[in-house]
C-alpha atoms as a PDB file:
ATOM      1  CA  UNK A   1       2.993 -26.359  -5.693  1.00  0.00           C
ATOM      2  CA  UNK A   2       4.909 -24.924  -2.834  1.00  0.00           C
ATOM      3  CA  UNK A   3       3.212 -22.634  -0.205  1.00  0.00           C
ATOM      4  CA  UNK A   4       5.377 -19.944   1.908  1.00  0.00           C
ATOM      5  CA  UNK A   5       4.288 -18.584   4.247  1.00  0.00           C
ATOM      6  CA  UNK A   6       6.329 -15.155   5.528  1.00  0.00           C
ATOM      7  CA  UNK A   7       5.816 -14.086   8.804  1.00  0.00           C
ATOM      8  CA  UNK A   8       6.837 -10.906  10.306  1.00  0.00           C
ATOM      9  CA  UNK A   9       6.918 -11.068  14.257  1.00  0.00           C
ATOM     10  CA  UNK A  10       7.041  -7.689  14.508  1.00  0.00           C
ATOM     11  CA  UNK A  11       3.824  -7.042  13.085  1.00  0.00           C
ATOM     12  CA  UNK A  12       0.705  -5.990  14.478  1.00  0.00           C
ATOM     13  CA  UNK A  13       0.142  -6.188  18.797  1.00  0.00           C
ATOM     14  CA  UNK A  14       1.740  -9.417  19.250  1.00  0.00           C
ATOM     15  CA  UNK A  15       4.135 -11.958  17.431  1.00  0.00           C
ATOM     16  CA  UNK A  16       1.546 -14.008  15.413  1.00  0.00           C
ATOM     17  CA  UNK A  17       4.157 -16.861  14.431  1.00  0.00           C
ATOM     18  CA  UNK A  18       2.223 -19.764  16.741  1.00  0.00           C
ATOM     19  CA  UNK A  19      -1.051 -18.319  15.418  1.00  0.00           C
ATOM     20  CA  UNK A  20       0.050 -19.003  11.516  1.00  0.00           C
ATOM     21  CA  UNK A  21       1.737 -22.206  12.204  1.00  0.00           C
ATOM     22  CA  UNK A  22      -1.576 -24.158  14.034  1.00  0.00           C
ATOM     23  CA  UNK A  23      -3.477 -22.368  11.193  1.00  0.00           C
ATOM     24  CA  UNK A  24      -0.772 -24.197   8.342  1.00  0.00           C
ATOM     25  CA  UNK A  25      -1.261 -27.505  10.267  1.00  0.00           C
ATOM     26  CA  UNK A  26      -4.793 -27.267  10.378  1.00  0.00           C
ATOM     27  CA  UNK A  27      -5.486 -26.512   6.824  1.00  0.00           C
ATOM     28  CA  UNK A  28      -3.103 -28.653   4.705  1.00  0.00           C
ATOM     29  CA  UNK A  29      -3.317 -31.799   6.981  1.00  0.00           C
ATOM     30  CA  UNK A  30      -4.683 -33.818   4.306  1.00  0.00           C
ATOM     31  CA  UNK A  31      -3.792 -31.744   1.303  1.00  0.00           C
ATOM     32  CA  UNK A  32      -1.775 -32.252  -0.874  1.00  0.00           C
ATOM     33  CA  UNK A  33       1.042 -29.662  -1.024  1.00  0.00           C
ATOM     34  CA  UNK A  34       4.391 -28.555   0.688  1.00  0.00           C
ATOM     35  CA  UNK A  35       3.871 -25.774   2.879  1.00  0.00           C
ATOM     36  CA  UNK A  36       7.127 -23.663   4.989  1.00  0.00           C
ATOM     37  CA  UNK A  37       6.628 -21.268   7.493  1.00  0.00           C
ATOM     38  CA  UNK A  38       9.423 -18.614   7.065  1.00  0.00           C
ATOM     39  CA  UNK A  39       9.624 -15.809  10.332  1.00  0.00           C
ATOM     40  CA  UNK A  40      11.815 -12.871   8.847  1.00  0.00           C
ATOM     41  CA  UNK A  41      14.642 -11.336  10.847  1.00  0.00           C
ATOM     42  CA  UNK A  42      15.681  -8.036   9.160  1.00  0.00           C
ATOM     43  CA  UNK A  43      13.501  -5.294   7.139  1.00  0.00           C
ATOM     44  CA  UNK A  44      13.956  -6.430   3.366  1.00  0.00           C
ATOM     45  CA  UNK A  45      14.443 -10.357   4.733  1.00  0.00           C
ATOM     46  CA  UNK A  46      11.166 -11.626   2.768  1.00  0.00           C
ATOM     47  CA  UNK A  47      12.401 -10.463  -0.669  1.00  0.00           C
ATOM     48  CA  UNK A  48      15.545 -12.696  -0.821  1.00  0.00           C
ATOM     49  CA  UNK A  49      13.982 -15.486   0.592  1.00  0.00           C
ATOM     50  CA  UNK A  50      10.879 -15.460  -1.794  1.00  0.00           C
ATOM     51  CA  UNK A  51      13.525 -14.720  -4.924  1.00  0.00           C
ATOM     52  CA  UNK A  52      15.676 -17.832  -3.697  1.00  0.00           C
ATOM     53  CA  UNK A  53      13.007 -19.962  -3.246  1.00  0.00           C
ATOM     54  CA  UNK A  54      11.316 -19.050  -6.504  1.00  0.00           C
ATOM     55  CA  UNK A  55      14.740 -20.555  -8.309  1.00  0.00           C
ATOM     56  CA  UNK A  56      13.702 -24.107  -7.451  1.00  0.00           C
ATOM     57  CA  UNK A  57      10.274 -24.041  -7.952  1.00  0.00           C
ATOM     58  CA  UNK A  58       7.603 -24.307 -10.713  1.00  0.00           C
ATOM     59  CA  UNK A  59       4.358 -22.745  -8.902  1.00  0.00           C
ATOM     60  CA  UNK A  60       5.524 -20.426  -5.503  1.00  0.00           C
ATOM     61  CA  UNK A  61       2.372 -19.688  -3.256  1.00  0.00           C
ATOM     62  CA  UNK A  62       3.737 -16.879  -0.782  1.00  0.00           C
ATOM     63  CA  UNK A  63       1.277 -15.484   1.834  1.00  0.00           C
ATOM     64  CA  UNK A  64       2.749 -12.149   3.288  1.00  0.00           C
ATOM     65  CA  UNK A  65       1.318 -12.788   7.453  1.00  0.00           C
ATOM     66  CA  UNK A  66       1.695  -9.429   8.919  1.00  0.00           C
ATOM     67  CA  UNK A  67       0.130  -5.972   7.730  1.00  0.00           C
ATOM     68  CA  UNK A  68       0.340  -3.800   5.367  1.00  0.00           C
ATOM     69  CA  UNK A  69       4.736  -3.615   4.928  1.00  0.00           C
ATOM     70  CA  UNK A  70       5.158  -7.417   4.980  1.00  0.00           C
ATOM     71  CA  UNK A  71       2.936  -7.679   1.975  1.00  0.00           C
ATOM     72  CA  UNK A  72       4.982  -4.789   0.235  1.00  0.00           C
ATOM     73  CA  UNK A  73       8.133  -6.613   0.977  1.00  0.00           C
ATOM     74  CA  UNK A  74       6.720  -9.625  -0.363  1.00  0.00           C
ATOM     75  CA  UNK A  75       5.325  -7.902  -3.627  1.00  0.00           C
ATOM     76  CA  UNK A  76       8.972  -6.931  -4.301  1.00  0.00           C
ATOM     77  CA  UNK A  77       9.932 -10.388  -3.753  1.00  0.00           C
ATOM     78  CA  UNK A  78       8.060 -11.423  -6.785  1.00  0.00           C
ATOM     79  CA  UNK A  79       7.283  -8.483  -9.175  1.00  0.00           C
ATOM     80  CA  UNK A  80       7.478 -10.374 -12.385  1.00  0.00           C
ATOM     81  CA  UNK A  81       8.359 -13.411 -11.310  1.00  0.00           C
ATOM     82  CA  UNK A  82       5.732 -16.069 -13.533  1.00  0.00           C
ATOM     83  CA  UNK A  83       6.071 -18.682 -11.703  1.00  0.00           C
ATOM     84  CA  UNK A  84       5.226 -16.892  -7.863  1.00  0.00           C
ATOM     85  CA  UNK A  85       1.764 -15.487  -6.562  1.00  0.00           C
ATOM     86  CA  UNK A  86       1.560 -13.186  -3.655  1.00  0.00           C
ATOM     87  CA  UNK A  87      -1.363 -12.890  -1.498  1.00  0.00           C
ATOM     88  CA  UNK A  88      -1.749 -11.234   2.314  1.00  0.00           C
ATOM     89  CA  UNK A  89      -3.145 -13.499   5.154  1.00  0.00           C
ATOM     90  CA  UNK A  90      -3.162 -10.261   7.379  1.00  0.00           C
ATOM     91  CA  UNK A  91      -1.856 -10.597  10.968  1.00  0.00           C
ATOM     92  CA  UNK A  92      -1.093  -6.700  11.166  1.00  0.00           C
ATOM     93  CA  UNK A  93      -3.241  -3.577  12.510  1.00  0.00           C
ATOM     94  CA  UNK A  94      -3.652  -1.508   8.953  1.00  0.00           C
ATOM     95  CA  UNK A  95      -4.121  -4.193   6.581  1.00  0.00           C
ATOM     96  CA  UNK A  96      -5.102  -1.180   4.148  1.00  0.00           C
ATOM     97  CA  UNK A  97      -4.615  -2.915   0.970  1.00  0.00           C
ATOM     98  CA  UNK A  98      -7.417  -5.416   1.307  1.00  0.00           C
ATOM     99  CA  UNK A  99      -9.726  -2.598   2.239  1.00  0.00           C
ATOM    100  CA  UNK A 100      -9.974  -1.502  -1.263  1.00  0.00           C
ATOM    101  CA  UNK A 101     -11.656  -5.110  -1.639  1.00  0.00           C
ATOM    102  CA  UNK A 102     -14.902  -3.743   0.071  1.00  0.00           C
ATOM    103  CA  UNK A 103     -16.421  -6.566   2.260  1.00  0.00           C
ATOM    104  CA  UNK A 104     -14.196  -9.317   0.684  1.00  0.00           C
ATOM    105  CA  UNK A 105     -11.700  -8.357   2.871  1.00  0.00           C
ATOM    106  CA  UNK A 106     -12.693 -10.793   5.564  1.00  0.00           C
ATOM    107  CA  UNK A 107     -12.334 -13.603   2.966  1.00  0.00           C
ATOM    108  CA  UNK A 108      -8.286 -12.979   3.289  1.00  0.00           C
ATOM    109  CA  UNK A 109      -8.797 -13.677   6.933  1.00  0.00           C
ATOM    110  CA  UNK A 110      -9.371 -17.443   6.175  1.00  0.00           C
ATOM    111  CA  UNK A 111      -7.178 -19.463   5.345  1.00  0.00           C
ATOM    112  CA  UNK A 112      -8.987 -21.612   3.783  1.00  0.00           C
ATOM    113  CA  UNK A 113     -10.317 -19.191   1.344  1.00  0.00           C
ATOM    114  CA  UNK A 114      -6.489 -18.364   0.023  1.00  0.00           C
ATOM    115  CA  UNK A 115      -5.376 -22.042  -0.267  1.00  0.00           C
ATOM    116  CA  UNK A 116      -8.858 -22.656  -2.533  1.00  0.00           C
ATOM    117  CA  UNK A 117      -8.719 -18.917  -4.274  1.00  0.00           C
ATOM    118  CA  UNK A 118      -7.846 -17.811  -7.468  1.00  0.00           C
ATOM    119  CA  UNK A 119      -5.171 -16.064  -8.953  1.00  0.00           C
ATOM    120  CA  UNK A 120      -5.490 -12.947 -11.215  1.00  0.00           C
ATOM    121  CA  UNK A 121      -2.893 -10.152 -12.331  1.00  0.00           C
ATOM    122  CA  UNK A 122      -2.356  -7.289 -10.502  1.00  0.00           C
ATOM    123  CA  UNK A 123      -0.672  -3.108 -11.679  1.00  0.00           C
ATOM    124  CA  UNK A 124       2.319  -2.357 -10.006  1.00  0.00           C
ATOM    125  CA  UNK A 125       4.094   1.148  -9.087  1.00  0.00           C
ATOM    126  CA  UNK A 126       7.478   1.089  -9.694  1.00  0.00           C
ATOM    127  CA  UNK A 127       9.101   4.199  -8.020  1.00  0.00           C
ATOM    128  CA  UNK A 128      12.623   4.588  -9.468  1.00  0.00           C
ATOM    129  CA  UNK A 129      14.181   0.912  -8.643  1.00  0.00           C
ATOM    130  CA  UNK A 130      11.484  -0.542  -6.109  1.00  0.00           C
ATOM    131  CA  UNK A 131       7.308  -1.213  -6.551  1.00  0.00           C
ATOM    132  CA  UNK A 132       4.852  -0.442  -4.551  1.00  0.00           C
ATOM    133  CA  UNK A 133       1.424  -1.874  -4.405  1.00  0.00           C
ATOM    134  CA  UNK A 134      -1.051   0.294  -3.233  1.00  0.00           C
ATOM    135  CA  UNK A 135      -0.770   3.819  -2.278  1.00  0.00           C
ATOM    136  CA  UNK A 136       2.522   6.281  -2.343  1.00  0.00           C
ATOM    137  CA  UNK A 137       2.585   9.746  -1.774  1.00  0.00           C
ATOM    138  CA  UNK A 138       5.219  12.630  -1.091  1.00  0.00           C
ATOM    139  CA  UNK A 139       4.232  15.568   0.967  1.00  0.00           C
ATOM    140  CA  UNK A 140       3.140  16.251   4.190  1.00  0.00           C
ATOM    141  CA  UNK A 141       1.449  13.014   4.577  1.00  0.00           C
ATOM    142  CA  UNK A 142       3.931  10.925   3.922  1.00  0.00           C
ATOM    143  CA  UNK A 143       6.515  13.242   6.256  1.00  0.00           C
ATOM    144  CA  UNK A 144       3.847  12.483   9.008  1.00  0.00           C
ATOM    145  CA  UNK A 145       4.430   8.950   8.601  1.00  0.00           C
ATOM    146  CA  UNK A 146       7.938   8.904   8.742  1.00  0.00           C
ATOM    147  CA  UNK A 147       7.756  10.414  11.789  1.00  0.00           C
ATOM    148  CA  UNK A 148       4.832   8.135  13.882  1.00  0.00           C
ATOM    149  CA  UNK A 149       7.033   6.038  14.868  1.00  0.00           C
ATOM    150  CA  UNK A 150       9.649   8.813  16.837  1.00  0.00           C
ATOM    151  CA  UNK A 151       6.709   9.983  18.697  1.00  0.00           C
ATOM    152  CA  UNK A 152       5.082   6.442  19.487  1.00  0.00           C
ATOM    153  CA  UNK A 153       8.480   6.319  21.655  1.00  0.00           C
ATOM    154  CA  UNK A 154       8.117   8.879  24.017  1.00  0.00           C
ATOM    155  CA  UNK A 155       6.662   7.423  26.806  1.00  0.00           C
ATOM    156  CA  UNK A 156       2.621   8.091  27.288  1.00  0.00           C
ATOM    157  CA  UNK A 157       2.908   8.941  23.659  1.00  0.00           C
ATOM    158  CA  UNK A 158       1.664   5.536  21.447  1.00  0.00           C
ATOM    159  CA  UNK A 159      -0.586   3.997  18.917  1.00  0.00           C
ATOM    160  CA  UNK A 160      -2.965   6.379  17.297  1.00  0.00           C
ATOM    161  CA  UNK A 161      -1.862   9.405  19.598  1.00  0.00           C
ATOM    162  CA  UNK A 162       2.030   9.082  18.137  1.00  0.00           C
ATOM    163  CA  UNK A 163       0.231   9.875  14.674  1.00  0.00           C
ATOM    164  CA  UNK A 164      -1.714  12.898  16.056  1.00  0.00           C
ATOM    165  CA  UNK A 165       1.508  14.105  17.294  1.00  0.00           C
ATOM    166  CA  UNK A 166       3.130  14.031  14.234  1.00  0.00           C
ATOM    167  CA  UNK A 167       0.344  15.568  12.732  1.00  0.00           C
ATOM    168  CA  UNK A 168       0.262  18.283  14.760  1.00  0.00           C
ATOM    169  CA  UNK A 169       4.310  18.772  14.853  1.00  0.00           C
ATOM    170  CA  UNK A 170       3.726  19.030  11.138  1.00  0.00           C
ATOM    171  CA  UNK A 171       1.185  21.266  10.993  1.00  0.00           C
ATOM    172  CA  UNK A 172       3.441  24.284  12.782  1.00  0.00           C
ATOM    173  CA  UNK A 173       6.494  23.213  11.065  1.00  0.00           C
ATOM    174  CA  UNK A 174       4.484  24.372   7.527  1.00  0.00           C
ATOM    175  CA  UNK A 175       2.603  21.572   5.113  1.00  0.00           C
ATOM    176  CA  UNK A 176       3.668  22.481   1.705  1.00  0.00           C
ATOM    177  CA  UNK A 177       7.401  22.821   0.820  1.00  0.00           C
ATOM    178  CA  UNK A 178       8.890  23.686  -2.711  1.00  0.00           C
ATOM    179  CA  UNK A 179       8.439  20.962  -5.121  1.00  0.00           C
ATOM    180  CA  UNK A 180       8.016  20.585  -9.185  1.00  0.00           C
ATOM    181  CA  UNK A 181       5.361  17.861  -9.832  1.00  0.00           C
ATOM    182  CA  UNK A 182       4.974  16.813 -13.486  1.00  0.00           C
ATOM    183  CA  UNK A 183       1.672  14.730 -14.462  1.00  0.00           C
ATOM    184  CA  UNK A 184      -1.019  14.325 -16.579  1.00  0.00           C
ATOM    185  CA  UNK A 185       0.439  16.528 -19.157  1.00  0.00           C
ATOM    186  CA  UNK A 186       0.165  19.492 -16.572  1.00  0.00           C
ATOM    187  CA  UNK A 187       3.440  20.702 -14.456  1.00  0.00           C
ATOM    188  CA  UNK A 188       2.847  21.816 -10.836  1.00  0.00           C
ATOM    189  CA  UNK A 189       5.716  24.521  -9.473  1.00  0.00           C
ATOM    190  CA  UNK A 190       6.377  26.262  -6.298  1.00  0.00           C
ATOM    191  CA  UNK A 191       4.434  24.853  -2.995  1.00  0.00           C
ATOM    192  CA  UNK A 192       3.383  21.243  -2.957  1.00  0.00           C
ATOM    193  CA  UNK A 193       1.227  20.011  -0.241  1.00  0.00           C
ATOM    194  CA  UNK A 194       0.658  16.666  -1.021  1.00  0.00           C
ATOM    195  CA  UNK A 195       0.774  13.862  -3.934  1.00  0.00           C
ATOM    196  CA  UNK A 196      -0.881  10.723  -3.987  1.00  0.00           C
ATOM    197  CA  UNK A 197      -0.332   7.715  -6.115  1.00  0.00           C
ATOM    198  CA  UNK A 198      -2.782   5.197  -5.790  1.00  0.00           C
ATOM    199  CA  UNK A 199      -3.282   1.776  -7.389  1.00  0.00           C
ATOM    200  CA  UNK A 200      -5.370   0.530  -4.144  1.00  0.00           C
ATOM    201  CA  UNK A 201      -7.955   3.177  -1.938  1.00  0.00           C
ATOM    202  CA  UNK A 202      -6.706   2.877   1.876  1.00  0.00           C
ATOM    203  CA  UNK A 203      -3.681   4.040   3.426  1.00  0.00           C
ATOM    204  CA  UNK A 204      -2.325   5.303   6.054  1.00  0.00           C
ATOM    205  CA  UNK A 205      -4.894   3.506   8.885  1.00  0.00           C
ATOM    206  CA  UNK A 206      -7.633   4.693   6.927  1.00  0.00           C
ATOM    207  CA  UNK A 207      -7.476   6.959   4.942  1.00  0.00           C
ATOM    208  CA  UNK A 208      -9.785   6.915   1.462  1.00  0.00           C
ATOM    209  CA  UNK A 209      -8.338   9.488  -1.010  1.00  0.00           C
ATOM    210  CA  UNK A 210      -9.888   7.667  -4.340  1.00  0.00           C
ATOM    211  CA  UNK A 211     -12.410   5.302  -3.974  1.00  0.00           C
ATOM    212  CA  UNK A 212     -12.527   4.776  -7.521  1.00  0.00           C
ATOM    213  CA  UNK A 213      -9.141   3.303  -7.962  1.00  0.00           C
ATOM    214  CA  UNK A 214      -9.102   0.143  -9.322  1.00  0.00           C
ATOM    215  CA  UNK A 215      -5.592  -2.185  -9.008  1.00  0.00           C
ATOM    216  CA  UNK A 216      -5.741  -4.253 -12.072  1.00  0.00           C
ATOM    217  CA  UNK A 217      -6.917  -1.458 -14.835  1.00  0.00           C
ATOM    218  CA  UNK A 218      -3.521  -0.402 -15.922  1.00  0.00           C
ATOM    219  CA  UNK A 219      -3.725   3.380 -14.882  1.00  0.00           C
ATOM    220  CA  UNK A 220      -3.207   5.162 -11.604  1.00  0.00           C
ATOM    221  CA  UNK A 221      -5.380   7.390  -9.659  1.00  0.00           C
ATOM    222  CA  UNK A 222      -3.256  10.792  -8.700  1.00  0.00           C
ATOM    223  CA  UNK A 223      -4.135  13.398  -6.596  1.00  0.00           C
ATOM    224  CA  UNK A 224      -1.928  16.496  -6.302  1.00  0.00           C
ATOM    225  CA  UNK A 225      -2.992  19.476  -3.770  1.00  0.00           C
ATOM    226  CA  UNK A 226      -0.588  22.478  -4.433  1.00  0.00           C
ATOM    227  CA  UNK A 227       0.364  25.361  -1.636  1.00  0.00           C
ATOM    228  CA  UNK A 228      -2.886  25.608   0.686  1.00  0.00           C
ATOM    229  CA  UNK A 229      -3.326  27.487   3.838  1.00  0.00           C
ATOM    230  CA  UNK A 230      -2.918  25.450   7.134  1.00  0.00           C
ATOM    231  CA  UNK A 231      -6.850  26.565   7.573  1.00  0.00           C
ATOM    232  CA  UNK A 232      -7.899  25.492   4.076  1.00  0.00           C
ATOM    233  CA  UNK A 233      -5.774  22.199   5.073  1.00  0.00           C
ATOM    234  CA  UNK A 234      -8.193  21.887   8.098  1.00  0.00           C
ATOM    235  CA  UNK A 235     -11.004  22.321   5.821  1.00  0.00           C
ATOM    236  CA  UNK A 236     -10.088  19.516   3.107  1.00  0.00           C
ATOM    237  CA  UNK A 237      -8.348  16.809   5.232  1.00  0.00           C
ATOM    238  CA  UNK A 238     -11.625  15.501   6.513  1.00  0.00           C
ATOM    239  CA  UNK A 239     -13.250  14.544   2.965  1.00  0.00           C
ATOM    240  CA  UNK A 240      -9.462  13.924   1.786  1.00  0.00           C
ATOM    241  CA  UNK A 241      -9.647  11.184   4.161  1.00  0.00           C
ATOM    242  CA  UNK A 242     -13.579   9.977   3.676  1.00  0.00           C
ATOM    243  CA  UNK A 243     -13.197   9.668  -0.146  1.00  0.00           C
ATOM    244  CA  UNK A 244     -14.861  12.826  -1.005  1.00  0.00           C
ATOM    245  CA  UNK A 245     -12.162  14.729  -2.620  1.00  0.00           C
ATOM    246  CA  UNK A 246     -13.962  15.928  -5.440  1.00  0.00           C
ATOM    247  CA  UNK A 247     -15.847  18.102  -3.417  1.00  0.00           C
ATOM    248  CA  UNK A 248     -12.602  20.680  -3.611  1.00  0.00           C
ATOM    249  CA  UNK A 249     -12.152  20.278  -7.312  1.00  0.00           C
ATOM    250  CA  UNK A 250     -10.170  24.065  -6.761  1.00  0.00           C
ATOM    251  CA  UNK A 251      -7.736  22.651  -4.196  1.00  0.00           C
ATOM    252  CA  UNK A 252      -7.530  18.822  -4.498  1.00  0.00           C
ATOM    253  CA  UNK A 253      -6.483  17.949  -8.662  1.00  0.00           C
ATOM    254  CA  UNK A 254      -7.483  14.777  -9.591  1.00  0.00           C
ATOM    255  CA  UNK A 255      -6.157  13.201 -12.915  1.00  0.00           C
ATOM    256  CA  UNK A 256      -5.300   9.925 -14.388  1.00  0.00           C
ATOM    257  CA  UNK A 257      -2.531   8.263 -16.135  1.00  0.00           C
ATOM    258  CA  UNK A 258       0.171   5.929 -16.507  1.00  0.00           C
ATOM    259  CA  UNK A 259       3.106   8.444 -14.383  1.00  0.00           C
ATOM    260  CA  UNK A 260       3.818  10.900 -12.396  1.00  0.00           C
ATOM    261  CA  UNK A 261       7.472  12.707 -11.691  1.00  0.00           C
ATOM    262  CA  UNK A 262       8.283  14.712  -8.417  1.00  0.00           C
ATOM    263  CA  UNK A 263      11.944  16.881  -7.940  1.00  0.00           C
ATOM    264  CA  UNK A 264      13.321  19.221  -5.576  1.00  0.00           C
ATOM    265  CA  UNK A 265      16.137  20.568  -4.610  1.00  0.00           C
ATOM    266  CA  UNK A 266      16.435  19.460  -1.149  1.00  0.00           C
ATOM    267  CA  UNK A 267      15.892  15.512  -0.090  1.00  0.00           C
ATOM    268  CA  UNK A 268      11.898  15.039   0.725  1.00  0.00           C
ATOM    269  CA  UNK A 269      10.642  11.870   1.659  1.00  0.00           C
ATOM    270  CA  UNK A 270       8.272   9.193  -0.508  1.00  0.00           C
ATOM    271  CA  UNK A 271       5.767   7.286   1.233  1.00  0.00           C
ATOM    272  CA  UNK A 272       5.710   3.333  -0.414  1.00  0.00           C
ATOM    273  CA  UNK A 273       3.157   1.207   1.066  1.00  0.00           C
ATOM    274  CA  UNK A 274       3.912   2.398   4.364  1.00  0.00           C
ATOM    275  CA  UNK A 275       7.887   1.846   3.467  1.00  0.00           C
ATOM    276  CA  UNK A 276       9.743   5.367   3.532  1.00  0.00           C
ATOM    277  CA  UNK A 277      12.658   6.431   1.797  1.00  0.00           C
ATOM    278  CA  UNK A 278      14.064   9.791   0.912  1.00  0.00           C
ATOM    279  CA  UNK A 279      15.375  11.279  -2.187  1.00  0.00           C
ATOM    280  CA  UNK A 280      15.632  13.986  -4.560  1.00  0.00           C
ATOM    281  CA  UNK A 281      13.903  13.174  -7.784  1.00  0.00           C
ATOM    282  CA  UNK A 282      11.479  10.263  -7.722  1.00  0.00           C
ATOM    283  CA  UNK A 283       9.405   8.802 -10.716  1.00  0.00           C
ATOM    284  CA  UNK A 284       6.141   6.878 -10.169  1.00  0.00           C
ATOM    285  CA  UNK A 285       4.959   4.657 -12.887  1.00  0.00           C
ATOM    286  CA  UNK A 286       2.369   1.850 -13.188  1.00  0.00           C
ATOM    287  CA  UNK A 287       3.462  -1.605 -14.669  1.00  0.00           C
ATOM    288  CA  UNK A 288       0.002  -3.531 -15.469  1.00  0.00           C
ATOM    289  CA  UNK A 289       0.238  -6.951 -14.365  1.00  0.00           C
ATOM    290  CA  UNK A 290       3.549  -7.120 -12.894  1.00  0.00           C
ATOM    291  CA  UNK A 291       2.401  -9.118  -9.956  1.00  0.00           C
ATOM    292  CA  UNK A 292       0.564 -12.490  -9.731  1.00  0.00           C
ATOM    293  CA  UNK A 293      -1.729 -11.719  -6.511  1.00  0.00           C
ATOM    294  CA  UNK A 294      -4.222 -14.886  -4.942  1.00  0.00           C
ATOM    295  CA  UNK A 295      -7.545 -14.232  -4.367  1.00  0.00           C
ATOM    296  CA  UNK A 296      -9.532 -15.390  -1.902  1.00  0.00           C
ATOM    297  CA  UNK A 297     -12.131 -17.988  -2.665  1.00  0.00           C
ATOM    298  CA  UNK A 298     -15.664 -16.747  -2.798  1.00  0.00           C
ATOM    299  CA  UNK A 299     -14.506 -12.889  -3.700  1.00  0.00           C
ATOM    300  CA  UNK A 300     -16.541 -11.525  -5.687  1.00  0.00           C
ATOM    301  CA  UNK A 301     -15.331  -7.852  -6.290  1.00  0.00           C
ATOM    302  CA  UNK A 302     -14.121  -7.925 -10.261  1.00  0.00           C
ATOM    303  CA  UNK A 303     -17.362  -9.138 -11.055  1.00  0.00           C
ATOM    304  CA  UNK A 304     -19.302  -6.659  -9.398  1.00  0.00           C
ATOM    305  CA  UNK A 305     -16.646  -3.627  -9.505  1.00  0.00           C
ATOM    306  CA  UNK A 306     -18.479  -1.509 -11.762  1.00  0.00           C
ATOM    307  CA  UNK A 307     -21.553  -1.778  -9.875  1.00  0.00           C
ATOM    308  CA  UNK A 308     -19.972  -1.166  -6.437  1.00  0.00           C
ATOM    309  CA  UNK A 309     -17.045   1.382  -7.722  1.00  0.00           C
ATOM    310  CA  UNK A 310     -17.824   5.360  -8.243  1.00  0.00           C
ATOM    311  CA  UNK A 311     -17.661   6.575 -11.430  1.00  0.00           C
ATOM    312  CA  UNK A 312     -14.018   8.497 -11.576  1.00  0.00           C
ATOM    313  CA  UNK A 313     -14.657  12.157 -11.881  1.00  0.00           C
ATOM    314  CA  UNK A 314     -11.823  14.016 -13.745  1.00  0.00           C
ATOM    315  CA  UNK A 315     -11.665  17.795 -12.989  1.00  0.00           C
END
């Protein structure tokens, strides 16, 4: 068994490369196992390296250390790959993902735990020729988070307050913009304010737009909120982001399924995992069991998910 460890120095307030390196040393000295410590130098860097190393190997451990993009470059690394399991050892400020693992999530922050944990299959999205992992959207959302990082720049301007710029820039610019959505059966036309995918809960720092979403069932959780006023905006984004969507069953459509399609005219942009790209015609699908993801040792949230998940509530 090999164990790789990816580390992107970028990631979260400071370059955690020392930090995962005394932790390596510290846990395998005296286990058996190779272990490599692999610091990327170029967006897209982890998904070669994982695919190339995966060629010589019969059982690929690869532990994505950085937040919430590392672990989506590393999931494209090794969707479908048999012999390679992904897991995140987060040393990044979202870590969103591992939210949707309730208080499990601080198992992931011990090493320990991952090197004794337990692998199990998890749904990917595939979104035309690349996967995502946990949540992708199109909409206003994800055109505020392509643009965080412009206003983080300006000086005085940074962290959380670069995202309530781009909010707000947003917000007088106009939130929906002419869109065809196609899912569930049901076509949406005209004005499109936002469309989530989700196979995990958390995105975007925080936010919780389906609670009940579940990454290993083989469906996706959608949510699709047509042309709203900027005030009825105001009024839903708060239980948008708190997991109470269903209180605006009029406004916020909630369905299930295995796909949904978005089009326009005019390029829009698609939120993956935090990764953004922008096209023209975009096709989200789920692929159940396309990635081998490790576990922490000790989690406990398959066993009790229907006890601790709410019920899903279709419209």
């Amino acid at each position: 068994m090999k164990h790789l460890f990816i580390v992107n120095p970028a990631a979260g307030k400071k370059d955690q490369t020392d930090y995962v390196r005394e932790q390596c040393a510290r846990v395998f000295s005296g286990r058996c196992g190779d272990y490599e410590v692999y610091v990327t130098k170029a967006p897209r860097d982890a998904e070669g390296v994982i695919r190339q190393k995966a060629g010589g190997c019969d059982d690929l451990r690869v532990y994505a250390c950085g937040g919430d993009g590392t672990l989506h470059e590393c999931a494209n690394g090794a969707a479908f790959l048999p012999n390679v399991t992904v897991t995140h050892f987060p040393c990044g400020t979202g870590n969103d993902f591992i939210k949707t693992f309730g208080a499990d999530r601080a198992l992931f922050l011990e090493l320990e735990n991952l090197v004794d944990g337990f692998v199990r299959p998890l749904d990917l999205i595939s979104v035309n020729d690349r996967y995502g992992l946990n949540v992708c959207s199109v909409g206003t959302d994800a055109r505020i988070g392509a643009n965080v990082h412009k206003y983080s720049k300006i000086p005085l301007i940074g962290g959380a307050t670069g995202y309530v710029v781009s909010m707000a820039v947003e917000f007088l610019r106009g939130i929906s913009r002419p869109m065809d959505i196609v899912c569930g059966g049901r076509t949406f036309s005209g004005g499109i304010t936002l469309a989530c995918i989700c196979n995990g809960r958390f995105y975007g720092g925080g936010f919780n737009p389906e609670p009940g979403a579940i990454p290993d069932d083989g469906v996706l959780e959608f949510i699709v909120v047509p042309k709203v006023s900027r005030l009825t905006f105001v009024r839903l984004v708060g239980d948008y982001a708190k997991g109470k969507a269903y209180r605006h069953p009029k406004e916020i459509i909630r369905l299930r399924g295995e796909r949904l399609s978005a089009e326009a005219e005019e390029d829009f942009v698609v939120n993956l995992d935090g990764e953004i790209v922008t096209l023209r015609q975009v096709e989200f699908a789920v692929r159940p069991g396309a990635l081998r993801f490790l576990f922490p040792k000790g989690c406990t949230f398959f066993t009790d998910i229907r006890a601790n998940s709410p019920e899903f509530c279709a419209e």
